[in-house]
N, C-alpha and C. Protein backbone atom coordinates (compact mmCIF):
# COMPACT_ATOMS: atom_id res chain seq x y z
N UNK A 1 -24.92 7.26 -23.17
CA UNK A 1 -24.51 8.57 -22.77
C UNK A 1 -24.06 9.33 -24.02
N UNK A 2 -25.09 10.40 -23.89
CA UNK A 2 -23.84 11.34 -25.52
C UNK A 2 -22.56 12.01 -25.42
N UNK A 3 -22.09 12.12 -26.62
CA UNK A 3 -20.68 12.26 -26.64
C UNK A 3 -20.72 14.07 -26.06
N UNK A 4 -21.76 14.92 -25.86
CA UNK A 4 -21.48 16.21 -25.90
C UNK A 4 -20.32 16.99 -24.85
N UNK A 5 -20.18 18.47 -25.48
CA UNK A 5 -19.21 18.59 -24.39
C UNK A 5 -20.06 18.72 -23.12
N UNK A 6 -18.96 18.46 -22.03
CA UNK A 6 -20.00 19.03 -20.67
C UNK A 6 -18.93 20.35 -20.42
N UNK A 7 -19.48 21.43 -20.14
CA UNK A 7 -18.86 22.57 -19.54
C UNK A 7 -18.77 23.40 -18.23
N UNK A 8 -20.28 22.70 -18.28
CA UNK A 8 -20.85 23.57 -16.62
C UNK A 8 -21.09 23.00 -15.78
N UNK A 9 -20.90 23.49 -14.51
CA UNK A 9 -21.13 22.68 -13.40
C UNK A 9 -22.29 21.94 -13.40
N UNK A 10 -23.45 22.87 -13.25
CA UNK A 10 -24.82 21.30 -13.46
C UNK A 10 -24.71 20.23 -14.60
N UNK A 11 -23.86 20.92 -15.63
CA UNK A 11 -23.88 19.47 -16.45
C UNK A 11 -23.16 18.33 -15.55
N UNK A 12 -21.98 18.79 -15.57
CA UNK A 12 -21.36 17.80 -14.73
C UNK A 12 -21.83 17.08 -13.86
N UNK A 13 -22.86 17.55 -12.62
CA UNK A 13 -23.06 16.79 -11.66
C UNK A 13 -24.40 15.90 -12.21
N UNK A 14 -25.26 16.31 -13.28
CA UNK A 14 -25.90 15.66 -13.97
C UNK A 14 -25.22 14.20 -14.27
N UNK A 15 -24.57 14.67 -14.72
CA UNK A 15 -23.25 13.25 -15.36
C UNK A 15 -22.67 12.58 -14.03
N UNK A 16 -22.55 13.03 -12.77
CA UNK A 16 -22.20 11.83 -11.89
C UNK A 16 -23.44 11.47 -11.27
N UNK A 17 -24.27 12.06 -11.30
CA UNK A 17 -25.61 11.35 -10.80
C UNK A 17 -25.72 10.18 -11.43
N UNK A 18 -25.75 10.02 -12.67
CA UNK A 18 -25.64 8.64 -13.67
C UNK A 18 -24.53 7.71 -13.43
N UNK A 19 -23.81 7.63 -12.72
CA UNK A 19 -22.87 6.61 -12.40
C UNK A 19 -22.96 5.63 -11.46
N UNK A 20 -22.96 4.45 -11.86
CA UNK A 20 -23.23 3.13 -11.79
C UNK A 20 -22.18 2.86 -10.75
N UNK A 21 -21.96 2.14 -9.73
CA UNK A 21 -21.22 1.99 -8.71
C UNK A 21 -21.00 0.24 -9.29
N UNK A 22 -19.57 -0.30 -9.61
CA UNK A 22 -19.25 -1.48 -9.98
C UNK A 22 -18.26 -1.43 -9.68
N UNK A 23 -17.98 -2.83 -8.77
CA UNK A 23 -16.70 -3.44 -8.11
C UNK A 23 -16.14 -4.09 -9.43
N UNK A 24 -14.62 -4.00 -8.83
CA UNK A 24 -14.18 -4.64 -9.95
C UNK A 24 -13.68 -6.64 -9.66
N UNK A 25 -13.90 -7.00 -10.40
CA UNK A 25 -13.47 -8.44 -9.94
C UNK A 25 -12.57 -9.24 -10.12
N UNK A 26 -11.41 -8.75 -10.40
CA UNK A 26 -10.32 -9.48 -10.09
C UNK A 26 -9.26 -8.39 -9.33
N UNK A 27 -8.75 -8.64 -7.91
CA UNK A 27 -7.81 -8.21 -7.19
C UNK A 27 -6.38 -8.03 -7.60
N UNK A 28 -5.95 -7.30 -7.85
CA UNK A 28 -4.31 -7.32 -8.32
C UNK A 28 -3.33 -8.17 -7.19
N UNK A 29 -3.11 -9.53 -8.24
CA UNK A 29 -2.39 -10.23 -6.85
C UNK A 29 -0.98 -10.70 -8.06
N UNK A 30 0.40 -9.66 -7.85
CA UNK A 30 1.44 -10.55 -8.46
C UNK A 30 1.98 -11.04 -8.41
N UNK A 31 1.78 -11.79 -7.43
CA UNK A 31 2.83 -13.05 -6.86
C UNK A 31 1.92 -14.12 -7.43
N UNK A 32 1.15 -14.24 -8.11
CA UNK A 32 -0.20 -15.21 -8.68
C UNK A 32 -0.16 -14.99 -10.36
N UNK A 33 0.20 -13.97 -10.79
CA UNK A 33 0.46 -13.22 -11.95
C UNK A 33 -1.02 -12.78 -12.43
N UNK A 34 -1.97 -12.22 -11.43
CA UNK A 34 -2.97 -11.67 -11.56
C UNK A 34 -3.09 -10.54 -11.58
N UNK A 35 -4.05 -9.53 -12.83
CA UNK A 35 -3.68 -8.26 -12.79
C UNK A 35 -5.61 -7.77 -12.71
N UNK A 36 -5.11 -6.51 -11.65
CA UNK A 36 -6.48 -6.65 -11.53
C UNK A 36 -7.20 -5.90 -12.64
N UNK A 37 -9.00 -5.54 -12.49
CA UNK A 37 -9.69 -4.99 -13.38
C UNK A 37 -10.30 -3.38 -13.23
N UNK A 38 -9.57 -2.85 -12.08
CA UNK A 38 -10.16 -1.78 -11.66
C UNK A 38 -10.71 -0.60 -12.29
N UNK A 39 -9.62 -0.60 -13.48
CA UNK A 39 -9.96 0.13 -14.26
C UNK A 39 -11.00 0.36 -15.30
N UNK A 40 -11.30 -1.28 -15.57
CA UNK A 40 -12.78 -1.69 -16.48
C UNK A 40 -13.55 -1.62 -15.16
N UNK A 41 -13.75 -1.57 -14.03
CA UNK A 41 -14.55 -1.01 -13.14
C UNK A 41 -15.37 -0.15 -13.11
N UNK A 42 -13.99 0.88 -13.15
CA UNK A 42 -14.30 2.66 -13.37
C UNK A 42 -15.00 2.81 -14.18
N UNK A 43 -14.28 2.01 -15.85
CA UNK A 43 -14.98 2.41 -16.85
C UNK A 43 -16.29 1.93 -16.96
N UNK A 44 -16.74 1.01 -16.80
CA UNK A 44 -18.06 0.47 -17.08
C UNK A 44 -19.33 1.02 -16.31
N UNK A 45 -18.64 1.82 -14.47
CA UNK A 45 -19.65 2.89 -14.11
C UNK A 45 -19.53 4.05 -14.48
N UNK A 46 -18.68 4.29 -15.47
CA UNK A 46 -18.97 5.97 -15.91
C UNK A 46 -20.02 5.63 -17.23
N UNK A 47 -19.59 4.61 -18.15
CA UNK A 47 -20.57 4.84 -19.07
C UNK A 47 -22.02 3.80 -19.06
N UNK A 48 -21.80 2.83 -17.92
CA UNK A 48 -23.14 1.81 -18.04
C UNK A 48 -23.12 0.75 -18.67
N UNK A 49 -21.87 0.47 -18.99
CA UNK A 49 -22.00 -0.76 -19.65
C UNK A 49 -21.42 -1.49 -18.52
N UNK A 50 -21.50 -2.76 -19.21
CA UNK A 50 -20.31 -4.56 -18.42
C UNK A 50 -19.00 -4.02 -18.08
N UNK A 51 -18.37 -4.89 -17.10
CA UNK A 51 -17.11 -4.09 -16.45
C UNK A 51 -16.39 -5.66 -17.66
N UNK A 52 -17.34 -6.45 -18.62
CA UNK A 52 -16.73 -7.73 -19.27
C UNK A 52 -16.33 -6.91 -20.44
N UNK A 53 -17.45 -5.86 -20.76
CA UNK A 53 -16.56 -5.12 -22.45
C UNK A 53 -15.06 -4.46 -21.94
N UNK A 54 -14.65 -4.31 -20.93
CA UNK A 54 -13.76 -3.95 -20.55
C UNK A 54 -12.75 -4.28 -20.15
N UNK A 55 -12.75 -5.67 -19.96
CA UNK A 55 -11.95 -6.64 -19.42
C UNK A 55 -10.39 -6.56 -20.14
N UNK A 56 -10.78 -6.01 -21.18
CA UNK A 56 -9.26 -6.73 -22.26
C UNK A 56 -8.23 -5.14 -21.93
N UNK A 57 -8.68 -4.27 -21.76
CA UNK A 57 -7.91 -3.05 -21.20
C UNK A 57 -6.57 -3.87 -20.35
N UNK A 58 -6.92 -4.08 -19.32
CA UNK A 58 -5.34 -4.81 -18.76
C UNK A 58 -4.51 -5.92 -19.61
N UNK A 59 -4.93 -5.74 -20.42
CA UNK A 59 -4.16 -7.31 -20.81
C UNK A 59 -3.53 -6.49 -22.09
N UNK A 60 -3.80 -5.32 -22.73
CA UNK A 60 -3.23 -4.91 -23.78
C UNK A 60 -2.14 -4.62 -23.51
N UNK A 61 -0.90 -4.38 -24.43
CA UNK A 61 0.14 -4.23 -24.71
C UNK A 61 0.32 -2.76 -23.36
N UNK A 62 -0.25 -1.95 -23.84
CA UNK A 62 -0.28 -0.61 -23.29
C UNK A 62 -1.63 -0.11 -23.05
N UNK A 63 -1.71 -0.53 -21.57
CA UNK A 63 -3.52 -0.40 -21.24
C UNK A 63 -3.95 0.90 -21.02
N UNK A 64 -3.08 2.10 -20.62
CA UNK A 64 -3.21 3.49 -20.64
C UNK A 64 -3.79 3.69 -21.98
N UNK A 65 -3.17 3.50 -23.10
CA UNK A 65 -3.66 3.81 -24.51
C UNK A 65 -5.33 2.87 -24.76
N UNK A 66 -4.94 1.14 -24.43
CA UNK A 66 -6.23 0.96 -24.62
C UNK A 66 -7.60 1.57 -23.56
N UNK A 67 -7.22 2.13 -22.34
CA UNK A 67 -7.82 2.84 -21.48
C UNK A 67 -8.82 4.15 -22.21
N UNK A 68 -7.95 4.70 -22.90
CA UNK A 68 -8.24 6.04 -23.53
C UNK A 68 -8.63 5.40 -24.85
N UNK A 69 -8.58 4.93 -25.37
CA UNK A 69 -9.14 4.74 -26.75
C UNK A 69 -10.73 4.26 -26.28
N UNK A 70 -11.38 3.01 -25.09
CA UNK A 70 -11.85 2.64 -24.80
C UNK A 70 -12.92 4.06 -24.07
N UNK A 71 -12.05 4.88 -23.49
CA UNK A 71 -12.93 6.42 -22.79
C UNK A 71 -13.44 6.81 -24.13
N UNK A 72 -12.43 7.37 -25.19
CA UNK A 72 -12.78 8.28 -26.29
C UNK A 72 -14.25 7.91 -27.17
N UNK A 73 -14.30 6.35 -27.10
CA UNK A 73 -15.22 5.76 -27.81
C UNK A 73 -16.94 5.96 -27.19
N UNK A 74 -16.81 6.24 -26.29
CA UNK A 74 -17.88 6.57 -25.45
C UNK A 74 -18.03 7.66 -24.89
N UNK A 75 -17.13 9.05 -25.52
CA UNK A 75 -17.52 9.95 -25.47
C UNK A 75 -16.80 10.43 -23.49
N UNK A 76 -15.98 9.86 -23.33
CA UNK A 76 -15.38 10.67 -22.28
C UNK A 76 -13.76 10.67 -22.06
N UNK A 77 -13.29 11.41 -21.73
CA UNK A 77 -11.87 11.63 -21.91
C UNK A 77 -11.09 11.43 -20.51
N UNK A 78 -9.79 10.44 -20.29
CA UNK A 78 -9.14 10.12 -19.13
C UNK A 78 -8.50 11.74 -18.67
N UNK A 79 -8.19 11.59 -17.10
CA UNK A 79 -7.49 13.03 -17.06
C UNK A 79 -6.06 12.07 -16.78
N UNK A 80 -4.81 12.22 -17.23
CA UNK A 80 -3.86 11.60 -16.64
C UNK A 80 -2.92 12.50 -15.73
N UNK A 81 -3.06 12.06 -14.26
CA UNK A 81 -1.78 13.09 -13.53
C UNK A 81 -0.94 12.42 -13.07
N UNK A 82 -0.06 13.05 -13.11
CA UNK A 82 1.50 12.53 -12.51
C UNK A 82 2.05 12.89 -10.94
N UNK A 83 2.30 12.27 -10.20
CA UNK A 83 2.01 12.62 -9.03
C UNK A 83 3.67 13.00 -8.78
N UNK A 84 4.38 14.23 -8.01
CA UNK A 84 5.83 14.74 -8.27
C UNK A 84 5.90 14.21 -6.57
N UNK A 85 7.30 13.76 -6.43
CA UNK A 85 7.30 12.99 -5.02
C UNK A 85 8.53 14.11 -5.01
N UNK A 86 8.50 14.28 -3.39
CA UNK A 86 9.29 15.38 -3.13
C UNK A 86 10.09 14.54 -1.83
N UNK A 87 11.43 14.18 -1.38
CA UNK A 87 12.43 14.31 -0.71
C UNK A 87 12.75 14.83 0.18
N UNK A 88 11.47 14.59 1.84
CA UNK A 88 11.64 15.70 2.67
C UNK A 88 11.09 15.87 3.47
């Protein structure tokens, strides 16, 4: 996939037409001290590769950072949102 920008809507949907549908294979279970892979999931159907080049994302120190370093390298950028919980 190239690194270009996408701006416009047909680019964009161009770009999810290309996405690879991959389960991820390990379940987040912590009472087992298993963490799952969902995220090398994601990543490996946005850009086409192994959900295995991806594997080491959970296990880093700070997998948000290795998350995004791992997007940037392949030319796509995480959106991160914060979800505001409201009392009510």
């Amino acid at each position: 996939m190239s690194s270009e920008q996408v701006t416009r809507p047909e680019q964009i949907a161009g770009r999810l037409a290309l996405l690879v549908p991959v389960t991820q294979t390990r379940l987040h279970d912590p009472d087992n001290g298993v963490r799952g892979n969902c995220m090398a999931a994601c990543l490996a159907s946005v850009t086409g590769e192994s959900i295995e080049k991806f594997d080491h994302i959970i296990d880093a120190p700070d997998w948000w950072l290795a998350f995004e370093a791992a997007c940037m390298a392949h030319g796509v950028a995480p959106l991160r949102l914060h979800a505001l919980i409201f009392d009510g």
